[in-house]
C-alpha atoms as a PDB file:
ATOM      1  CA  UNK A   1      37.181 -84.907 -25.258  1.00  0.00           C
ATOM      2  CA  UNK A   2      38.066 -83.659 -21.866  1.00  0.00           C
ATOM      3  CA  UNK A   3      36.005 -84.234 -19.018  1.00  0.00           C
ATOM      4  CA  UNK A   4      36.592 -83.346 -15.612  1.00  0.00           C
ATOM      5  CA  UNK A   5      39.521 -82.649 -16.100  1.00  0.00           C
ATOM      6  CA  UNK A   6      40.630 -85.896 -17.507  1.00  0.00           C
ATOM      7  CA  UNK A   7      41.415 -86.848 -21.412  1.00  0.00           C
ATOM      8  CA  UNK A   8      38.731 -89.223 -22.671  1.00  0.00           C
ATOM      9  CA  UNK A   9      38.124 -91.140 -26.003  1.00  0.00           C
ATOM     10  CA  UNK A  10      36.403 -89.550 -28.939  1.00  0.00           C
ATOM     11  CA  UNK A  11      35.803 -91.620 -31.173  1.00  0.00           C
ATOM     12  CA  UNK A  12      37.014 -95.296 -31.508  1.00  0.00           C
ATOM     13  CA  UNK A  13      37.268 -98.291 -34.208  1.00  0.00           C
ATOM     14  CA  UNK A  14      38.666 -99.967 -37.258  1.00  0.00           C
ATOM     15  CA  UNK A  15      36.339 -97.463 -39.521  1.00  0.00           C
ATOM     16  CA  UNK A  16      38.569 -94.846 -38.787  1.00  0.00           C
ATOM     17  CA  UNK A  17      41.554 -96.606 -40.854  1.00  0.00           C
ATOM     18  CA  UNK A  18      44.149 -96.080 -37.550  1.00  0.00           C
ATOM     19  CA  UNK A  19      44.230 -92.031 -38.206  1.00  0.00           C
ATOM     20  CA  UNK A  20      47.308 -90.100 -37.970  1.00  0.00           C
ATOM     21  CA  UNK A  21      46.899 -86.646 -39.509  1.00  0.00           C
ATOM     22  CA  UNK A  22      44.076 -84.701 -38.162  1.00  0.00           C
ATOM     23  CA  UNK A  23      42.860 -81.298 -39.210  1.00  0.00           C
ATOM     24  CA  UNK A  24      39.691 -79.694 -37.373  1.00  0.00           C
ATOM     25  CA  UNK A  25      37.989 -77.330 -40.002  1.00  0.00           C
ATOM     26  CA  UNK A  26      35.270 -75.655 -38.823  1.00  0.00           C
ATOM     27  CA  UNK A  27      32.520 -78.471 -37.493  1.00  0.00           C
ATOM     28  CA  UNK A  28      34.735 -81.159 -39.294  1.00  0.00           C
ATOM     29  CA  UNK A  29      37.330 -83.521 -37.817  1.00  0.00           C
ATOM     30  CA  UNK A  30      39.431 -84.556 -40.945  1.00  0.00           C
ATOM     31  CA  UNK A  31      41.233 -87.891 -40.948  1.00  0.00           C
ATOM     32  CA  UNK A  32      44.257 -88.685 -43.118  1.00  0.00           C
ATOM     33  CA  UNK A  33      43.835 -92.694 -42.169  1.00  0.00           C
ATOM     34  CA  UNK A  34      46.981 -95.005 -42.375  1.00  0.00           C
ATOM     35  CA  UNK A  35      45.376 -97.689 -43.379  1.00  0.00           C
ATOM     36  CA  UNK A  36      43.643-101.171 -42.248  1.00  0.00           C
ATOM     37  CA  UNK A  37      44.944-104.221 -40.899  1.00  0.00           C
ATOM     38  CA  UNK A  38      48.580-103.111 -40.205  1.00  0.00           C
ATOM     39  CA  UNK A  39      51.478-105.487 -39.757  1.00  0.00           C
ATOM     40  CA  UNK A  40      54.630-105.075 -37.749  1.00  0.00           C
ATOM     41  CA  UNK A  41      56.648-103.267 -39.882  1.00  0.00           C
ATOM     42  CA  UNK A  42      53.425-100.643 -40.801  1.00  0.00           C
ATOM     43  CA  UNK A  43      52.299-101.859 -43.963  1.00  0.00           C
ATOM     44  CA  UNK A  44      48.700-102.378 -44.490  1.00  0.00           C
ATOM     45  CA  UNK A  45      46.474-104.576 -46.449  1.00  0.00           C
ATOM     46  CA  UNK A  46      44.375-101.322 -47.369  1.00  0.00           C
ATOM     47  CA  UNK A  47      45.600 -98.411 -47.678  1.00  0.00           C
ATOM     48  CA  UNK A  48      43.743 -95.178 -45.750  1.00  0.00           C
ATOM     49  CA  UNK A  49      41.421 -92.767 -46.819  1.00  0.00           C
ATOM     50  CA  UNK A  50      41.102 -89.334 -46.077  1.00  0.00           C
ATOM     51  CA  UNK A  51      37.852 -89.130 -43.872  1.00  0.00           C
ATOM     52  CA  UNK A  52      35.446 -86.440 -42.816  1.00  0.00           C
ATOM     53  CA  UNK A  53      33.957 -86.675 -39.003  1.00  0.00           C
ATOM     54  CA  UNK A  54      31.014 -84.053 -37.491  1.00  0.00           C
ATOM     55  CA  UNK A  55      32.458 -83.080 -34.564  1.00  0.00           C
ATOM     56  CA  UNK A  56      28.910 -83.107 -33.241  1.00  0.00           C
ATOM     57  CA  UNK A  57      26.957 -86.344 -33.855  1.00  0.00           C
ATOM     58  CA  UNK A  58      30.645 -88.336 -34.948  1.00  0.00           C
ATOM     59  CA  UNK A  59      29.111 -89.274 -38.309  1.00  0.00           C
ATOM     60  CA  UNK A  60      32.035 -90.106 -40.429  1.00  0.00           C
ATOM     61  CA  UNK A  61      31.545 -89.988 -44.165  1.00  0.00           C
ATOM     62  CA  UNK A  62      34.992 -90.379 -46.629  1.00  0.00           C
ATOM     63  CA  UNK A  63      36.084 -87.599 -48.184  1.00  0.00           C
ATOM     64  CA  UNK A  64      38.468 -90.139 -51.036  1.00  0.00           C
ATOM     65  CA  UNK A  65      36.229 -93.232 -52.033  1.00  0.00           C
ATOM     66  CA  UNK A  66      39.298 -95.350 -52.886  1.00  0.00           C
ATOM     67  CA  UNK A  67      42.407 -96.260 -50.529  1.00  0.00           C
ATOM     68  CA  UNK A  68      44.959 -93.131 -50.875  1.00  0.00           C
ATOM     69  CA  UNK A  69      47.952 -94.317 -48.718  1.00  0.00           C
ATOM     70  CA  UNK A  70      49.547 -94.858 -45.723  1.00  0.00           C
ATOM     71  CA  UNK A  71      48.553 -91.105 -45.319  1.00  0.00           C
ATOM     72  CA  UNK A  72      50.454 -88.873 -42.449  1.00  0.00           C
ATOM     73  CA  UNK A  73      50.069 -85.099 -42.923  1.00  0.00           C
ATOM     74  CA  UNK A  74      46.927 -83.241 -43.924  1.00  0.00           C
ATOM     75  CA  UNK A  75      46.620 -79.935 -44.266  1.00  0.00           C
ATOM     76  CA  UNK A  76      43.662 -77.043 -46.166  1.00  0.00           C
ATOM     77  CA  UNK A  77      44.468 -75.995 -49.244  1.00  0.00           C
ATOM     78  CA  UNK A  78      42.345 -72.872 -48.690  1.00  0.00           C
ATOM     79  CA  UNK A  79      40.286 -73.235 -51.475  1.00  0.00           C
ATOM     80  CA  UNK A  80      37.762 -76.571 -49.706  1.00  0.00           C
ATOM     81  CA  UNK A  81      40.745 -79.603 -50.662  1.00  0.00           C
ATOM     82  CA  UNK A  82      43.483 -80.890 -48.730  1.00  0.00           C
ATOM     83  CA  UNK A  83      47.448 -81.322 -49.294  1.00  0.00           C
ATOM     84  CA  UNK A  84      48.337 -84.604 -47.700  1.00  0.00           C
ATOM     85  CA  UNK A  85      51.120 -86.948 -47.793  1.00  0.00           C
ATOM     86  CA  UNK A  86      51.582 -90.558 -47.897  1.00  0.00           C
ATOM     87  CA  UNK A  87      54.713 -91.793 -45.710  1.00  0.00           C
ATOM     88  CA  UNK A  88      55.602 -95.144 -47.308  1.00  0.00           C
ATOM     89  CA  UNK A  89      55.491 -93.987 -50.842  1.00  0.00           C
ATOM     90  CA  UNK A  90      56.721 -90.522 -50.356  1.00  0.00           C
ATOM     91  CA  UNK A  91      53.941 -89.292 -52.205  1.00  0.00           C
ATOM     92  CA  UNK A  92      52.106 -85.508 -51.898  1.00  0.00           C
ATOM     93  CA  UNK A  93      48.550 -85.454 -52.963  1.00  0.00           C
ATOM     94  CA  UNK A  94      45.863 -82.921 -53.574  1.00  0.00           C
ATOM     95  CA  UNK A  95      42.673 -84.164 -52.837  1.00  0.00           C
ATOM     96  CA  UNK A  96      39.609 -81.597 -53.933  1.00  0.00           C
ATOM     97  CA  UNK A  97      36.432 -80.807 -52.205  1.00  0.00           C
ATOM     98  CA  UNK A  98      35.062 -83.665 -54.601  1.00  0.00           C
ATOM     99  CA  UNK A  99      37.164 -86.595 -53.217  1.00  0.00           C
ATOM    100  CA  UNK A 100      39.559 -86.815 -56.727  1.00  0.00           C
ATOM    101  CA  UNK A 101      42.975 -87.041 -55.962  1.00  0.00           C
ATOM    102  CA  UNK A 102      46.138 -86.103 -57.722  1.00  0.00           C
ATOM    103  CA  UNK A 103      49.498 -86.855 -56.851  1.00  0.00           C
ATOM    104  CA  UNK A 104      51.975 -83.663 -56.887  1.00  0.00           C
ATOM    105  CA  UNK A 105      55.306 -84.655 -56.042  1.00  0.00           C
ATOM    106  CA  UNK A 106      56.896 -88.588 -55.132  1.00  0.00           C
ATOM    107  CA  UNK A 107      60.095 -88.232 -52.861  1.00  0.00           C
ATOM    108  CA  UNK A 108      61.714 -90.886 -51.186  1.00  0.00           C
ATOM    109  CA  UNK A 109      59.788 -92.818 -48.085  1.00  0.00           C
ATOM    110  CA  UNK A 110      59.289 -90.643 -44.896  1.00  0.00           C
ATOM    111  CA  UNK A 111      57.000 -87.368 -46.458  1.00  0.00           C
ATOM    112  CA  UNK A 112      55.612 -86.800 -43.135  1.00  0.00           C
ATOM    113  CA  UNK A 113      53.299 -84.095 -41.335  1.00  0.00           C
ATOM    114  CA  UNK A 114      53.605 -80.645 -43.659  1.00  0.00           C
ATOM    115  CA  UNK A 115      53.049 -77.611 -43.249  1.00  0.00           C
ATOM    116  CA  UNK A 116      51.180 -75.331 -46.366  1.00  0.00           C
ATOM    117  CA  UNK A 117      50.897 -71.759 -46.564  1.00  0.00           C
ATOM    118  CA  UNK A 118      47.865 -71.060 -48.614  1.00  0.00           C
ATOM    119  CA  UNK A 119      48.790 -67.374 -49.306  1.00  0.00           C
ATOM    120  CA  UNK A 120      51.878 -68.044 -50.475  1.00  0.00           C
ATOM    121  CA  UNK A 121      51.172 -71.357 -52.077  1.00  0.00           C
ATOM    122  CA  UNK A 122      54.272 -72.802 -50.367  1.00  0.00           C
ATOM    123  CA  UNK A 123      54.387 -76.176 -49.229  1.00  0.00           C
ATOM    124  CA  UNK A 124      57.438 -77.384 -46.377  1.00  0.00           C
ATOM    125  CA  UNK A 125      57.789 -81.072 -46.446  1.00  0.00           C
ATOM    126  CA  UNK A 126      59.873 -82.789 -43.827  1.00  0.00           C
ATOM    127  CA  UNK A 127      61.696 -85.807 -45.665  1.00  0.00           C
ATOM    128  CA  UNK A 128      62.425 -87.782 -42.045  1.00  0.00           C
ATOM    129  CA  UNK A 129      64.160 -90.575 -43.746  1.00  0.00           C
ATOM    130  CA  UNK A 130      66.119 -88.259 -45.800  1.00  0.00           C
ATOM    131  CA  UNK A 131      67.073 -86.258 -42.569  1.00  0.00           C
ATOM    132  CA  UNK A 132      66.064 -83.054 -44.680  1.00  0.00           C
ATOM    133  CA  UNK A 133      62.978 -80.709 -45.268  1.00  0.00           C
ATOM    134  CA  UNK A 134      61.754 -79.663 -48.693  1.00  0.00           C
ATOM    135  CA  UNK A 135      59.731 -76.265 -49.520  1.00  0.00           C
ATOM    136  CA  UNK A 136      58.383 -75.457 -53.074  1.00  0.00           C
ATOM    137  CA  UNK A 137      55.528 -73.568 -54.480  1.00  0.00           C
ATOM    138  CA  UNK A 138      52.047 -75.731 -55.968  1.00  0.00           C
ATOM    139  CA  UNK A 139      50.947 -73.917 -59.041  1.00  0.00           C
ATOM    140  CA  UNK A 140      47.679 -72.863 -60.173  1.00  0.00           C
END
């Protein structure tokens, strides 16, 4: 939040699972969270979940029940899920408006912040560790 001018904290703690992709959809914040209890070279002892936040009274309820990942992108998939990916594993999920996940695709480490065009169903993938990007189309 801004105030006076000035960036201030919005929200704060270990229940957030150290967030990294966020996605504001409509009176949502949604967390992709890396995970809990990180060591020095990023691992965790828990993975993250993704997590949903009210951007009015900050009351965060998860979205996945289990540990995901070590989750970096999110994006909508238009249709009330989310595409996100999971850096160490290299994984692309598809999480649905219930909380199941899927996994779509496993690339090497490094799948990293995405983009997704719904209308086109494409989905562009930077690889970092790979030094590449991916695109290809999800299916129905």
């Amino acid at each position: 939040m801004i105030k006076d001018g000035k960036p201030g904290v919005f929200l704060d703690g270990p229940e957030y699972e150290h967030p990294n992709g966020l996605l504001v959809e409509n009176d949502k914040l949604i967390i992709a969270g890396w995970g809990k209890n990180i060591a020095d070279d990023f691992t965790t002892a828990t993975r993250g979940r993704v997590l949903s936040v009210d951007l009015k009274t900050k009351k965060m309820s998860p979205l996945t029940a289990k540990p995901l990942g070590n989750l970096d992108g999110i994006e909508s998939d238009g249709k009330g899920g989310y595409l996100v990916t999971d850096w160490m594993s290299g994984k692309v999920h598809h999480v649905s408006k219930t909380g199941t996940s899927t996994t779509l695709a496993t690339y090497p480490q490094g799948a990293a912040d995405h983009a997704y065009l719904p209308k086109k169903r494409l989905l562009i993938l930077p690889q970092m560790v790979e030094h590449k990007i991916t695109a290809f189309t999800l299916s129905d």
